[in-house]
Protein backbone atom coordinates (compact mmCIF):
# COMPACT_ATOMS: atom_id res chain seq x y z
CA UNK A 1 -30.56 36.82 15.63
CA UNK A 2 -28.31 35.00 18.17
CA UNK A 3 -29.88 34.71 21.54
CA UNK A 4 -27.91 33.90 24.84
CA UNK A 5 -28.85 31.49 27.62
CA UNK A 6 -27.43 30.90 31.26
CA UNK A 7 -26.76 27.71 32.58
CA UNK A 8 -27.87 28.64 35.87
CA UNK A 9 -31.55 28.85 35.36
CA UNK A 10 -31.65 25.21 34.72
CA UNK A 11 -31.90 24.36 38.19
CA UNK A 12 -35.81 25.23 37.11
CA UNK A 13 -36.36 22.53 35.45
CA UNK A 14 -36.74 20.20 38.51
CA UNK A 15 -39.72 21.73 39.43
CA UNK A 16 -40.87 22.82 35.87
CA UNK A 17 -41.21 19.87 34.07
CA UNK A 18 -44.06 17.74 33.50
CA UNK A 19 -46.56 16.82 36.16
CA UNK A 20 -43.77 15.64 38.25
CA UNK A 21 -43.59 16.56 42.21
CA UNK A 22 -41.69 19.10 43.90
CA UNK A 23 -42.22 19.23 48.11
CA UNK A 24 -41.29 23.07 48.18
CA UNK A 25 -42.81 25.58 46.18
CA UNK A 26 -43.62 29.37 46.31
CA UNK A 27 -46.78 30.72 46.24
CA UNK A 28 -48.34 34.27 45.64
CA UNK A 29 -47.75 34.98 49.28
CA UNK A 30 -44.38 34.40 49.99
CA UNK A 31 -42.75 37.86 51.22
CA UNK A 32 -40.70 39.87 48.44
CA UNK A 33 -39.74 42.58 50.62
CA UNK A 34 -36.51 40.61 52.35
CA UNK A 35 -35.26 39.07 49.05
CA UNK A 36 -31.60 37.64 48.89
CA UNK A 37 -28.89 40.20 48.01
CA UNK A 38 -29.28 39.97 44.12
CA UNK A 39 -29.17 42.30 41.54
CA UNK A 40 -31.03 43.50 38.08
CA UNK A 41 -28.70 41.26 36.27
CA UNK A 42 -28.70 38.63 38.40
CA UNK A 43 -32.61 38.28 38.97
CA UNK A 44 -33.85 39.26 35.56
CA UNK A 45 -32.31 36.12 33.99
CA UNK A 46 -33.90 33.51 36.83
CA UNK A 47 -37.51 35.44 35.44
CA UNK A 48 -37.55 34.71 32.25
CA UNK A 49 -36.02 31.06 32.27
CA UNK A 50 -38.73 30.19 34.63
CA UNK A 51 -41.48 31.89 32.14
CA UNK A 52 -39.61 30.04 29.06
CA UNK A 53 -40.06 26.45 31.43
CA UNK A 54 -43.72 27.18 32.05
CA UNK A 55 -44.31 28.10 28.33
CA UNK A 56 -42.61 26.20 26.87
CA UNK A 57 -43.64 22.75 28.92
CA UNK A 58 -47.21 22.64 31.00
CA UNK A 59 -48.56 25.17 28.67
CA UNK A 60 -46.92 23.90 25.46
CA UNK A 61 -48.96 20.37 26.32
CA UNK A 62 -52.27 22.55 26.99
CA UNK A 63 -52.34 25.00 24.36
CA UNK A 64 -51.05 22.38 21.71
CA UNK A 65 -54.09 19.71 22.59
CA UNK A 66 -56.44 22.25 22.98
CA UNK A 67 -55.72 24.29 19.14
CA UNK A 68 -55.20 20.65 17.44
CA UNK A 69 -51.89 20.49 16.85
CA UNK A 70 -51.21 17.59 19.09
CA UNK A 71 -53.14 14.61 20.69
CA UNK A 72 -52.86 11.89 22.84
CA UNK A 73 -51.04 8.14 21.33
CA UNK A 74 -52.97 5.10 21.45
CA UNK A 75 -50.64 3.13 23.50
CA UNK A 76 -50.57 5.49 26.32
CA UNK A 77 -52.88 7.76 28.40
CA UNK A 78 -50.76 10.31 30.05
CA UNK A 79 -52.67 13.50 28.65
CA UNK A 80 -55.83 12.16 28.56
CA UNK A 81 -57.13 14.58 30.92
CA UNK A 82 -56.37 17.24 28.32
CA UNK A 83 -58.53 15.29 25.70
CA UNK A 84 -61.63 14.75 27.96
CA UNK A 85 -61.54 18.47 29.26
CA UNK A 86 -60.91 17.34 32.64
CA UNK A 87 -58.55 20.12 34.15
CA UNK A 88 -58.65 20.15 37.76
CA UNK A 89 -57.85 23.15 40.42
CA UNK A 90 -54.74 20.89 40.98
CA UNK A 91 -53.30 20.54 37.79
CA UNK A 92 -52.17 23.78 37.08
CA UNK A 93 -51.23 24.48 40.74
CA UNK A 94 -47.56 25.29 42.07
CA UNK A 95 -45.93 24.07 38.75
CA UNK A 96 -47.74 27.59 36.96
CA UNK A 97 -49.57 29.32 39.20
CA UNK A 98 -47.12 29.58 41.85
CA UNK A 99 -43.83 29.54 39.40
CA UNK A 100 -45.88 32.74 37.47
CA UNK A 101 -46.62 34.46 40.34
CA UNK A 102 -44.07 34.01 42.90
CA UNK A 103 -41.38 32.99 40.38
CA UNK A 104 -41.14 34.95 36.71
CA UNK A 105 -43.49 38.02 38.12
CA UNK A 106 -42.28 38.72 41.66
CA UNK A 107 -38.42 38.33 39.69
CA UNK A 108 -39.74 41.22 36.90
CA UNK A 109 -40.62 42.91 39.70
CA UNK A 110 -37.58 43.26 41.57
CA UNK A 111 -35.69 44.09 38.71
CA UNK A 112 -38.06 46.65 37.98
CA UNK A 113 -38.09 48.09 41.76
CA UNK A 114 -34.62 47.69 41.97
CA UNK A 115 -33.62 49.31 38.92
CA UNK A 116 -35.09 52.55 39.91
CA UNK A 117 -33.45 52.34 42.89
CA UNK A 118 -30.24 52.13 41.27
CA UNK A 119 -31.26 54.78 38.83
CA UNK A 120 -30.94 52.37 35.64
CA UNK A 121 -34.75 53.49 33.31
CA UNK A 122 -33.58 50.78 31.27
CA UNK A 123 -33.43 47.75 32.95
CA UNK A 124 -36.46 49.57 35.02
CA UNK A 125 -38.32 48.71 31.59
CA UNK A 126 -37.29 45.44 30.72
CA UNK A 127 -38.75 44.55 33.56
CA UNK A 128 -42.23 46.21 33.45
CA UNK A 129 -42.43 44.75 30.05
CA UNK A 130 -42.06 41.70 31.24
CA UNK A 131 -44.29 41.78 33.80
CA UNK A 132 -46.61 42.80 31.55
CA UNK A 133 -46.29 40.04 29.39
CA UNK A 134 -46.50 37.92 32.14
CA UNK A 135 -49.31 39.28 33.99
CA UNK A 136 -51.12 38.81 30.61
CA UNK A 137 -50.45 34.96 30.34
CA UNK A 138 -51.82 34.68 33.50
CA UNK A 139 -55.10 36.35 33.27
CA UNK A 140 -55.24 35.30 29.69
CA UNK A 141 -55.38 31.48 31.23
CA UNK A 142 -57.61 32.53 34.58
CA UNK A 143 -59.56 35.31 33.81
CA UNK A 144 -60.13 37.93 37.15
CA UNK A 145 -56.78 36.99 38.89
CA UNK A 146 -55.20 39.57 41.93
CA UNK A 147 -52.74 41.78 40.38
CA UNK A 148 -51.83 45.49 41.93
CA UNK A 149 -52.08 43.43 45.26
CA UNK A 150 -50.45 40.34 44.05
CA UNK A 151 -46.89 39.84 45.40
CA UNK A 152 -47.46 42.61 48.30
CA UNK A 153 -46.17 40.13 50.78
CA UNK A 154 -46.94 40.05 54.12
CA UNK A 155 -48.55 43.30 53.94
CA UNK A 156 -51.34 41.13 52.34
CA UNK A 157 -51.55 37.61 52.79
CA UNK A 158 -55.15 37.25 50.85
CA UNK A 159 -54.21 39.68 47.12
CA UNK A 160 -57.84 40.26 45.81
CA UNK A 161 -59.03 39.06 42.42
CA UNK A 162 -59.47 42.07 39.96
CA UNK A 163 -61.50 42.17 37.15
CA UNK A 164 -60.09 41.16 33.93
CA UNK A 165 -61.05 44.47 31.90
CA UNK A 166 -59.46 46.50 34.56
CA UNK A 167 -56.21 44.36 34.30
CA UNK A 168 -55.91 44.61 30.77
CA UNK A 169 -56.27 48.85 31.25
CA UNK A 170 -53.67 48.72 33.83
CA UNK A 171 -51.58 46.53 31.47
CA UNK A 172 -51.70 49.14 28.48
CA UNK A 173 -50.63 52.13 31.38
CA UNK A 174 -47.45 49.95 32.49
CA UNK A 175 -46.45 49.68 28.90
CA UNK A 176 -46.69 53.18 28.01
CA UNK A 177 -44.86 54.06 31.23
CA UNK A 178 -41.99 51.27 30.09
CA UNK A 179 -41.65 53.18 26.72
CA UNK A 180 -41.00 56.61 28.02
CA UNK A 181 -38.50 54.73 30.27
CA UNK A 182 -36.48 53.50 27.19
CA UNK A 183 -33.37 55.38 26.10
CA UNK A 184 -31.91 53.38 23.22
CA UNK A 185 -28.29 56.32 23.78
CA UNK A 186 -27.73 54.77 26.74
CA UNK A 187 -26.76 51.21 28.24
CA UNK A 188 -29.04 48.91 30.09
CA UNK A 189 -26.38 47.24 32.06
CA UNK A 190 -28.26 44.09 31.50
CA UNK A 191 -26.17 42.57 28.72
CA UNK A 192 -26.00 38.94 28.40
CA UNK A 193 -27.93 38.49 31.65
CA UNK A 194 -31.05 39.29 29.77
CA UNK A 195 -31.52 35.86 27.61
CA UNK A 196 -34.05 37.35 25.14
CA UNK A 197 -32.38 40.85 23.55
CA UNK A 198 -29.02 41.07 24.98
CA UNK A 199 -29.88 44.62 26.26
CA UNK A 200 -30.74 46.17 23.00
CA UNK A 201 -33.31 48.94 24.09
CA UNK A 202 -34.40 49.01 20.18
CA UNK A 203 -35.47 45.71 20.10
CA UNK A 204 -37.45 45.46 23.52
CA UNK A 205 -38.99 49.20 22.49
CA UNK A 206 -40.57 47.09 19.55
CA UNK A 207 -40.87 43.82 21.43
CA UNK A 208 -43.04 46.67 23.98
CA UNK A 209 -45.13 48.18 20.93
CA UNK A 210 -46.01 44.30 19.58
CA UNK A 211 -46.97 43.48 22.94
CA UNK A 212 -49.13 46.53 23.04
CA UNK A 213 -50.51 45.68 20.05
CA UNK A 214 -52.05 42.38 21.29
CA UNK A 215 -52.97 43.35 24.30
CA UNK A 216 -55.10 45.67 22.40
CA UNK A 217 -56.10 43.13 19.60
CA UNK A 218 -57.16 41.03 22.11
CA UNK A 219 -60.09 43.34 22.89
CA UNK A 220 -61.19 43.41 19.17
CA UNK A 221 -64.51 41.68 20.05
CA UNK A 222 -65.53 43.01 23.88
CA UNK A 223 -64.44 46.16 23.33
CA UNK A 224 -63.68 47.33 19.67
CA UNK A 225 -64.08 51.25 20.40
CA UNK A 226 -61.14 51.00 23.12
CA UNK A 227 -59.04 48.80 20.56
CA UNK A 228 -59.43 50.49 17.63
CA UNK A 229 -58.59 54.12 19.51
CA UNK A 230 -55.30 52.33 20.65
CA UNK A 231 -54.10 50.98 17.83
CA UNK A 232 -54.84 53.87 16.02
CA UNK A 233 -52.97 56.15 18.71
CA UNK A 234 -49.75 53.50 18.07
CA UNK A 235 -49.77 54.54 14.54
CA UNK A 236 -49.91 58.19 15.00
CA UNK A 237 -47.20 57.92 17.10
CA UNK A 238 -44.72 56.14 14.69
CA UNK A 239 -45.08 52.65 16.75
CA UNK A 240 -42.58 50.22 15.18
CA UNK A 241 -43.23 46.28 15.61
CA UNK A 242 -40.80 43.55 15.79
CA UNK A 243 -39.36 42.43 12.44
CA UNK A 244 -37.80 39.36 10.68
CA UNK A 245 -35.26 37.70 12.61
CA UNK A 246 -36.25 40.07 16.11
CA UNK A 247 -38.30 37.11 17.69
CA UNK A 248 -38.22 37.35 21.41
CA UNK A 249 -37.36 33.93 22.89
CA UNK A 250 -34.96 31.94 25.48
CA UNK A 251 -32.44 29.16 24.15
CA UNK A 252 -31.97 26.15 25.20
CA UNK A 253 -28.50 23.74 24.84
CA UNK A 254 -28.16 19.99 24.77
CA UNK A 255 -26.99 19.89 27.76
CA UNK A 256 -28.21 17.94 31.14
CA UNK A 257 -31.12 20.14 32.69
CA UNK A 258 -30.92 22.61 29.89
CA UNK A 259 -32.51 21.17 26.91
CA UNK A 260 -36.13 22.84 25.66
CA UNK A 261 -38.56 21.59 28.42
CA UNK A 262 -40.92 19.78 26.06
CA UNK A 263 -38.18 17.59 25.03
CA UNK A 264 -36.80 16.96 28.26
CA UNK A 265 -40.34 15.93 29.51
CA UNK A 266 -41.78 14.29 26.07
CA UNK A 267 -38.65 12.28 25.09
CA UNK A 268 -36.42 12.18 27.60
CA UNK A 269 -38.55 11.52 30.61
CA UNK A 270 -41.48 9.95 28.57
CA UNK A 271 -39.22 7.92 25.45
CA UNK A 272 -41.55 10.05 23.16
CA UNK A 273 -45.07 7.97 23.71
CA UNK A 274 -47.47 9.95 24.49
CA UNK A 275 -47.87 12.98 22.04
CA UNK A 276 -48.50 12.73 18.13
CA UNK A 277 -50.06 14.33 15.47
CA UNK A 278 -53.74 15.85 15.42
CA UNK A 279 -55.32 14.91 11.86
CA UNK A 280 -56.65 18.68 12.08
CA UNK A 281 -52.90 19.93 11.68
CA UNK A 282 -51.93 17.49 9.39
CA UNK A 283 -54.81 17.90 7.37
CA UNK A 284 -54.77 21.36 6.92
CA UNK A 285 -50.96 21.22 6.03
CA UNK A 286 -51.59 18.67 3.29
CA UNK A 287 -54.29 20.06 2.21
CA UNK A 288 -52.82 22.89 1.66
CA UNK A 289 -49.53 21.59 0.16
CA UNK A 290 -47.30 23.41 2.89
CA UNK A 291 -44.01 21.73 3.36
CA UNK A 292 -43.83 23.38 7.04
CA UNK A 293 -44.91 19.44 7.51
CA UNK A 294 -41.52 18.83 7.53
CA UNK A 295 -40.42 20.80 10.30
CA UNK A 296 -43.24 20.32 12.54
CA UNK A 297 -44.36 16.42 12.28
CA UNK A 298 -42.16 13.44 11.31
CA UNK A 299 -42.86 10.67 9.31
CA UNK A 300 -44.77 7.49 11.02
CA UNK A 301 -41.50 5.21 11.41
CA UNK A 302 -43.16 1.83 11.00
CA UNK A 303 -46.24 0.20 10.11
CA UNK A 304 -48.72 0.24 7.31
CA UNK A 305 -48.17 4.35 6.84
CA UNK A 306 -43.96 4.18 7.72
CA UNK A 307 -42.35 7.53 5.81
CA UNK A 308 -45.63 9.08 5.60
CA UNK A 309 -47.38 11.77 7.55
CA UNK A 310 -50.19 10.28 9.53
CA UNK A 311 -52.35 12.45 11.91
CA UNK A 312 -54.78 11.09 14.97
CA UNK A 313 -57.98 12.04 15.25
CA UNK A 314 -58.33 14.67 18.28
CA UNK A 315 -58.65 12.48 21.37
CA UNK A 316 -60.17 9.72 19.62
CA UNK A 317 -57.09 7.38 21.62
CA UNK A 318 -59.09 8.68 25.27
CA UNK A 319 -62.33 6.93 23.78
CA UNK A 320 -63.51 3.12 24.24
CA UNK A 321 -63.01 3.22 20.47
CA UNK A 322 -59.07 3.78 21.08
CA UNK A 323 -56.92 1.70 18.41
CA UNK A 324 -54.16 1.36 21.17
CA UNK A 325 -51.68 1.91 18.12
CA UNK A 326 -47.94 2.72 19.12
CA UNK A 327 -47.23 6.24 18.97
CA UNK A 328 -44.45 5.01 15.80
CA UNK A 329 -47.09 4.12 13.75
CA UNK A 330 -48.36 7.69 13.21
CA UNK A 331 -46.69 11.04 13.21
CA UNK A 332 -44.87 12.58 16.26
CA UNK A 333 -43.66 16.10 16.72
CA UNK A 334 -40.87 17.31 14.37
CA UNK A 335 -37.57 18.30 14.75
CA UNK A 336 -37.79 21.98 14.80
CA UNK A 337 -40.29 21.90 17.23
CA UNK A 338 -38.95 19.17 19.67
CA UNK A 339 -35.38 19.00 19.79
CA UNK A 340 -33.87 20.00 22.57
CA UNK A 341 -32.32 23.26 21.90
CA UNK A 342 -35.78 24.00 20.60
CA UNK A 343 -36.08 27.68 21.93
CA UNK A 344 -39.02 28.80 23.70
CA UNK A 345 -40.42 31.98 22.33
CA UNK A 346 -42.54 34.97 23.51
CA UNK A 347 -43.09 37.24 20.56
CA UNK A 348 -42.12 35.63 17.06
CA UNK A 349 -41.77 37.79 14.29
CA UNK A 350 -44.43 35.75 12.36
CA UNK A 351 -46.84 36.71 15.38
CA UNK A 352 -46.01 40.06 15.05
CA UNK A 353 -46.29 40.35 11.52
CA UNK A 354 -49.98 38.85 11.30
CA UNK A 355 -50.61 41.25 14.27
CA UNK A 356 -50.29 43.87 12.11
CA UNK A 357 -52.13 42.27 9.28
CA UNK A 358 -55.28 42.11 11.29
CA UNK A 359 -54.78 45.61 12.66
CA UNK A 360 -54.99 46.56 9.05
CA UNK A 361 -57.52 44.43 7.73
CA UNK A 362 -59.60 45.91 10.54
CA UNK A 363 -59.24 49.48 9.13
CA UNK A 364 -57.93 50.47 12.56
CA UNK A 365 -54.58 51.86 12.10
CA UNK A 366 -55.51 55.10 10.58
CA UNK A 367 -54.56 54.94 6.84
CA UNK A 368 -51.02 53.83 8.40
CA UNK A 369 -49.12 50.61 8.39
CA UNK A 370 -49.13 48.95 5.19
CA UNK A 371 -51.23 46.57 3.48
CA UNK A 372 -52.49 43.29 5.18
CA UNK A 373 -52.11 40.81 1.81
CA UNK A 374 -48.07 42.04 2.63
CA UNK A 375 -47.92 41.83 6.25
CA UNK A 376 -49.92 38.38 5.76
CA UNK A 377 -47.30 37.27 3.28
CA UNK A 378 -44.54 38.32 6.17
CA UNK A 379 -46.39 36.25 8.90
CA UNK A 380 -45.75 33.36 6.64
CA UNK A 381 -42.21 34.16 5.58
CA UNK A 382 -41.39 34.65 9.13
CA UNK A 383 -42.70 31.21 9.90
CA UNK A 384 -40.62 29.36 7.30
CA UNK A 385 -37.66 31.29 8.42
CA UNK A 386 -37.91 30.91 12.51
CA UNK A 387 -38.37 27.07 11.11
CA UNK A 388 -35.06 27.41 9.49
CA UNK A 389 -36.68 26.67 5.85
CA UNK A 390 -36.08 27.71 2.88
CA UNK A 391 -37.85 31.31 1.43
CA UNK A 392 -38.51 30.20 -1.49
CA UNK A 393 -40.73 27.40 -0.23
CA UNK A 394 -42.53 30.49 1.88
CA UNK A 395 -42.75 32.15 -1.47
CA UNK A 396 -44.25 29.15 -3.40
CA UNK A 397 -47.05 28.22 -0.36
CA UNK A 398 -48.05 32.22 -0.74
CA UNK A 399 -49.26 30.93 -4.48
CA UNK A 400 -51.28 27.87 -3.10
CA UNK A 401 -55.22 28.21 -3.43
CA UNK A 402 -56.50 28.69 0.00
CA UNK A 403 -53.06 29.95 1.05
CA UNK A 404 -52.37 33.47 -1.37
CA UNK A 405 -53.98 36.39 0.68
CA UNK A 406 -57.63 37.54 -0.72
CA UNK A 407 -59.37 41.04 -0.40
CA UNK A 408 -63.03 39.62 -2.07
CA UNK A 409 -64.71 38.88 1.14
CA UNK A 410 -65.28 41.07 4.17
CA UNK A 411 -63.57 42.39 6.53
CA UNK A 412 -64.15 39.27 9.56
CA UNK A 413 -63.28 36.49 6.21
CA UNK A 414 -60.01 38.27 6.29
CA UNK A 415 -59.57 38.08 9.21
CA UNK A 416 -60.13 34.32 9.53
CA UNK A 417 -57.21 34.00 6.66
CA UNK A 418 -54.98 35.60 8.66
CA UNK A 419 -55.49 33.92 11.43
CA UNK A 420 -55.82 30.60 10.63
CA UNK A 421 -52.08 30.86 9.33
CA UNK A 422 -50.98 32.52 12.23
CA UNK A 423 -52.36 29.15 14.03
CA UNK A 424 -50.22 27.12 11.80
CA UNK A 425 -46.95 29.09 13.05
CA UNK A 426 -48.30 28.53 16.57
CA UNK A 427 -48.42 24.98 15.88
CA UNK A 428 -45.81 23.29 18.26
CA UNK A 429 -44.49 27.06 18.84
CA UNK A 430 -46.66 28.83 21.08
CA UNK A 431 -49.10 26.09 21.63
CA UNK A 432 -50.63 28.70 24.64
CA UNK A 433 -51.04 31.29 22.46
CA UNK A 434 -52.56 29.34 19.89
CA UNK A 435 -55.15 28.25 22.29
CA UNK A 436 -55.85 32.35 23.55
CA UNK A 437 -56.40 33.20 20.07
CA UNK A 438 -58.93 30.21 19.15
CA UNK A 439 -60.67 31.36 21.87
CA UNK A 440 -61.19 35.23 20.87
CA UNK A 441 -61.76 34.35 17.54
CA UNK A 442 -63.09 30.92 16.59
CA UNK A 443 -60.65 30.40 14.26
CA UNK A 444 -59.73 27.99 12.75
CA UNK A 445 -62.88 27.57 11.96
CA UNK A 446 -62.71 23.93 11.09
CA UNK A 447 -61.87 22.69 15.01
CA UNK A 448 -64.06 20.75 16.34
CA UNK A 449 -64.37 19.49 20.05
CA UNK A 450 -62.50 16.34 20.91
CA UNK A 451 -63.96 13.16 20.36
CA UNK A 452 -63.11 12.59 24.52
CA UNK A 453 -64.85 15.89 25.46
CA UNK A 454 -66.92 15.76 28.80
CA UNK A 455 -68.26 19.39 27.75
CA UNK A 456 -70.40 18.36 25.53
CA UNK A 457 -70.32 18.39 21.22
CA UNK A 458 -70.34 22.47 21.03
CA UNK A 459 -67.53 23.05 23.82
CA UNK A 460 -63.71 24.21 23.84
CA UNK A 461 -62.38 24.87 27.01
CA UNK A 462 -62.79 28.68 27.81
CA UNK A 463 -59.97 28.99 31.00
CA UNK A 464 -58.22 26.80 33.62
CA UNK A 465 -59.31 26.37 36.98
CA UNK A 466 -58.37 27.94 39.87
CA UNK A 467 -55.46 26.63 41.85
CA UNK A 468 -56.53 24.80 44.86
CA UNK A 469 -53.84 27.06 46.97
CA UNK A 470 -55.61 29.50 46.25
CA UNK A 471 -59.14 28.11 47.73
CA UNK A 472 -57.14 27.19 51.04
CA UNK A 473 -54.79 30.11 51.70
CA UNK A 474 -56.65 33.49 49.93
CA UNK A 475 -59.82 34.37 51.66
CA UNK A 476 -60.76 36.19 48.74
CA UNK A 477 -60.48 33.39 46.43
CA UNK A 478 -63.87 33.76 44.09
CA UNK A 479 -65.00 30.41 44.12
CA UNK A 480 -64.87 27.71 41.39
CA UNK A 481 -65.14 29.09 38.10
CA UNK A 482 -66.07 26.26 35.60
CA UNK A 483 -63.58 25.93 32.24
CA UNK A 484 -66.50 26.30 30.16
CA UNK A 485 -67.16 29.67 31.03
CA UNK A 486 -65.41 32.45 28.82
CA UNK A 487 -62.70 34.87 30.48
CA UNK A 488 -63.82 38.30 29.92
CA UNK A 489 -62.83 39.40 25.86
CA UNK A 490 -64.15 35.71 24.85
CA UNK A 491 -67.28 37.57 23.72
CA UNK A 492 -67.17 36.67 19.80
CA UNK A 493 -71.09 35.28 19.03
């Protein structure tokens, strides 16, 4: 479906892209109880842009190195701190901590706040939705973060760090409270100023139920009980998931400060260098004959490989062993993926679909919601088509051994089918997510560490430090929490 995009939100982009410096910057303290005069409309647009820039740019560069889809070139160094597992409590400081909190949250909020005010339930949900989703990226990356207290202002200057499990509770109670909000009779107001849906109440109703769904999924391995009652409660109640063609994400134009923020920092501001190919991706895809390849690596443009697809292995260029090859010797990111009016999404229909699938395949949507081999199959039609390919290369992959769906093994190998292709339609997409879900699961199975890790041979990293405003300015900042240590649903043995 068309999306929309405003031109004003990229004034972000100064302060979102890359690792470059910005003097002023907003933390989780900054009062949001004398805002500007602004309205719904006019604030809910400024939230998600600034979500889109942090997904779509530091965390694209994280989640992508850390799932395998991307490494570091041989003729450059500029993200070998990813490849060692060197993150810092500075790295991920004011560009995402403080643009989550202070920017895209405290801006869901006030539209949220606001919109009951004005008496508008449906704007009111859009934006507890999307702090939801939003709040769930953050504790996703950090683990116990401060929430309920989080953007209270000067009321309180130190927001204390709650547990993760009672986050994600609190997360399942805003979403139900957003549903009963919805009313699809009546007009949100919100129109073009929302960049993802336009307004349509339908869509974020099932953009709201798929979220809900993986918030749940999420806890499949720390708490199955409380997941499986949930999803099973969805299905009783006729819970209806995004679809082909309903992916939720912002658009980008080639425009000065508005192209897709990996692009603008990648190839604009880095001539394209730094970032190529993992051999894990481009294995698997060859391996597996799927001519996604196409869409999310190009061909090596010169040497002994030129016109072919040629993969690194993972940070085997932050080693003494580096080859020091130019990054045009090997495979770079492809054009759906890094252009720059690449969208940025938050849902994709592909995610939702193999959401499903593993709700099923589980045996915890009570008898309800179709069979996984199908929703599977969807996942990776839904792929192809947000990749602008053609279905019936989708249909001909579904045919590949290793590919076509297979009930003979048990319930936790189907689940590994499922999602190791739901990590191939991360690849380059939702390189955070990709990451999150590597880490509940395991899977792909076939990652290995990097060849640069400092964590030792066994070792992913589990979550990002915390922010080193945070151990200055909050007095009830928790102390240093190591990134080998798993958030609290990384509990799979």
């Amino acid at each position: 479906m068309k999306k929309l995009y405003i031109k004003a939100i990229a004034i972000l982009v100064a302060c979102s892209l890359g690792f470059a410096a910005c003097d002023d910057y907003l933390d989780i303290n900054v009062d949001p109880n004398n805002p500007p005069t602004s309205t719904p409309a006019l604030t809910l647009p400024a939230g998600q842009g600034e979500l889109a820039y942090v997904l779509g740019n530091q965390f694209q560069f994280l989640g992508n190195f850390f799932a395998q889809h991307w490494t570091q070139a041989g003729a450059a160094n500029q993200y070998c701190d990813l490849e060692l597992y060197q993150i810092t409590s500075s790295d991920y400081d004011a560009r995402v901590w403080g643009e989550l909190y202070a920017g895209a949250l405290e801006d869901f909020k006030f539209v949220a706040d606001q919109a009951e005010e004005d008496g508008n339930p449906n704007a009111q949900a859009v934006g507890k939705i999307m702090q939801v989703y939003t709040m769930q990226v953050i504790t996703d990356a950090w683990g116990d973060v401060p929430y309920t207290s989080a953007l209270s202002g000067l009321e309180n200057q130190n927001p204390e760090y709650q547990p993760q499990q009672e986050i994600y509770d609190r997360l399942v109670m805003q979403l139900d409270s957003a549903l009963m909000l919805i009313d699809e009779g009546t007009d949100s107001g919100l129109g073009g100023a929302d960049l993802v849906y336009g307004g349509d109440m339908g869509l974020w109703r099932r953009f709201a139920n798929t979220l809900k769904l993986k918030v749940y999924l999420r806890q499949a391995y720390v708490r199955p009980d409380v997941a499986q009652s949930g999803i099973q409660a969805m299905y009783a109640d006729g819970a209806e998931f995004l679809q082909m063609g309903q992916t939720a994400d912002v658009e980008f134009a080639d425009q000065t400060q508005n192209r897709n923020p990996f692009y603008q920092t990648q190839v604009v501001f880095r001539g394209g260098v730094d970032v190529v190919a993992s051999n894990t991706s481009i294995s698997y895809l060859q391996q597996t004959g799927d001519p996604r390849i196409n869409a999310l690596y190009n061909p090596a443009e010169t040497g002994p490989d030129a016109g072919s697809f040629v993969g690194v292995e993972q940070g085997v260029e932050c080693t003494p062993e580096r080859s020091g090859n130019q990054s045009n010797t090997v495979s770079k990111p492809g054009p759906a993926v890094a252009s720059p009016t690449t969208a940025v999404p938050f849902i994709t229909a592909a995610e939702s679909y193999f959401l499903q699938a593993e709700a099923v395949a589980r045996g915890w949507t009570g008898g309800a919601g179709g069979n996984a081999g199908e929703l599977y199959a969807q996942g990776i039609r839904a792929s192809f088509d947000y990749l602008g390919l053609a279905p019936e290369q989708a249909e001909a992959l579904l045919q590949q051994e290793g590919v076509a769906y297979t009930t003979s093994g048990d319930v936790e190998a189907q689940v590994e089918q499922i999602l190791t292709q739901k990590w191939v339609s991360f690849n380059g997409v939702q390189g955070f997510e990709s990451w999150t879900e590597y880490r509940r699961t395991g899977y792909p199975s076939f990652i290995q560490p990097s060849a640069a890790s400092t964590l030792g041979t066994d070792l992913i990293p589990k979550r990002l430090v915390y922010p080193n405003t945070e151990a200055i300015r909050n007095q009830n900042y928790p102390g240093l929490v190591e990134i080998s240590e798993p958030v609290w649903w990384d509990k799979k043995d």
